[in-house]
C-alpha atoms as a PDB file:
ATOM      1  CA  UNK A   1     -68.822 -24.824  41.016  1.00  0.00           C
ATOM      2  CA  UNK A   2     -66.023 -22.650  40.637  1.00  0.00           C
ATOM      3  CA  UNK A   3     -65.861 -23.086  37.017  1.00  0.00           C
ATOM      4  CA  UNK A   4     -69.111 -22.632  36.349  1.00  0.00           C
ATOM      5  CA  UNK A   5     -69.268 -19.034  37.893  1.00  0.00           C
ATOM      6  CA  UNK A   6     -66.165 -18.055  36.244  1.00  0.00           C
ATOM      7  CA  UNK A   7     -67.578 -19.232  33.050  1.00  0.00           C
ATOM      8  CA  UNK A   8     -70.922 -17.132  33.660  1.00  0.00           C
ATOM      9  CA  UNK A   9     -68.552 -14.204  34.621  1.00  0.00           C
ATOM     10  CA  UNK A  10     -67.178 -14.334  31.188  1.00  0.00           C
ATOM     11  CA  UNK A  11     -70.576 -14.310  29.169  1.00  0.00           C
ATOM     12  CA  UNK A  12     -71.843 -11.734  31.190  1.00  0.00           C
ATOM     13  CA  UNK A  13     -68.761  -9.414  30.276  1.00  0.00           C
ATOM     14  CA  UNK A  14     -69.390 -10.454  26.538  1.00  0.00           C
ATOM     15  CA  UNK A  15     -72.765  -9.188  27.390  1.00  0.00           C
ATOM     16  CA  UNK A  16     -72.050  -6.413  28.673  1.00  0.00           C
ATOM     17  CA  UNK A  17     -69.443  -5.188  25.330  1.00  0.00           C
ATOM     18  CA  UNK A  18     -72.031  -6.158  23.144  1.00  0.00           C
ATOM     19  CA  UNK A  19     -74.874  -3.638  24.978  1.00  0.00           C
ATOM     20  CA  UNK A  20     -72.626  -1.192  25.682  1.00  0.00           C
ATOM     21  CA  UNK A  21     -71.605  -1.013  21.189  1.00  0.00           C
ATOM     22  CA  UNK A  22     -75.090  -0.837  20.948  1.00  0.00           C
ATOM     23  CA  UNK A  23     -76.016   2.349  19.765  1.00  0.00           C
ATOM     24  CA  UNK A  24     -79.953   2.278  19.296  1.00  0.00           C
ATOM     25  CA  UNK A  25     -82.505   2.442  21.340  1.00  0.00           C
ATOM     26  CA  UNK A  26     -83.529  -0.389  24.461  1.00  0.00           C
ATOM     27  CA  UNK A  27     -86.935  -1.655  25.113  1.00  0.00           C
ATOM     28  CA  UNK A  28     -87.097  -3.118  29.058  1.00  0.00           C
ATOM     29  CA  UNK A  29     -90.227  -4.867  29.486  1.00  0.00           C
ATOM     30  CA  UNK A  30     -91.559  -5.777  33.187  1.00  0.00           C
ATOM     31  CA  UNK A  31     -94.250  -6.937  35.314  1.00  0.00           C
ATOM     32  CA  UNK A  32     -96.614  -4.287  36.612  1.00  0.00           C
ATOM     33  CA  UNK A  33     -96.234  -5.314  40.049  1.00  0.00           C
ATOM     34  CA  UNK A  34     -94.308  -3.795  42.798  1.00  0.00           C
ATOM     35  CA  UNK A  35     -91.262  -6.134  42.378  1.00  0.00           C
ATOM     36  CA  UNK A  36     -91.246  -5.790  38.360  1.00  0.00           C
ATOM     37  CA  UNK A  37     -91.330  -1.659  39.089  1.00  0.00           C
ATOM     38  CA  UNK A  38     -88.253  -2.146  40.914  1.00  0.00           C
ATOM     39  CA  UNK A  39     -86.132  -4.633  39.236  1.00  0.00           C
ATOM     40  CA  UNK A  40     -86.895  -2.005  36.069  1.00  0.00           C
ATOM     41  CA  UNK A  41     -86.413   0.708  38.128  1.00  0.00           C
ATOM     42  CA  UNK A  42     -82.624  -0.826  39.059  1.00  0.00           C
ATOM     43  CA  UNK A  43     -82.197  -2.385  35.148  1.00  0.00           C
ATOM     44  CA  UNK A  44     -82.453   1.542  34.140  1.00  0.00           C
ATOM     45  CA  UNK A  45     -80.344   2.741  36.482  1.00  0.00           C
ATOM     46  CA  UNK A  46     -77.363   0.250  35.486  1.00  0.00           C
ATOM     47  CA  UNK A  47     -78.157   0.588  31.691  1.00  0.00           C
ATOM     48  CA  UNK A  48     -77.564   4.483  32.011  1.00  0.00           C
ATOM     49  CA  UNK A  49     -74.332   4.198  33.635  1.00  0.00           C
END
């Protein structure tokens, strides 16, 4: 189990280089429900920082 989260650690860094060189514009897409409002609502949040 280990392994596997250290692995998943590792793409989501990779991720995270490749949206952060990104220099155009992000389209977040979400349910309209109370839940989607606020997982966008936090997705925004981290994207800006």
């Amino acid at each position: 189990m280990k392994d596997k989260m250290e692995a998943m650690v590792k793409e989501l860094i990779k991720a995270g280089r490749v949206i952060k060189s990104f220099s155009g514009d992000i389209r977040l897409v979400s349910h309209f429900d109370a839940e989607g409002i606020a997982s966008a609502a936090i997705m925004v949040k981290a994207m800006a920082r």
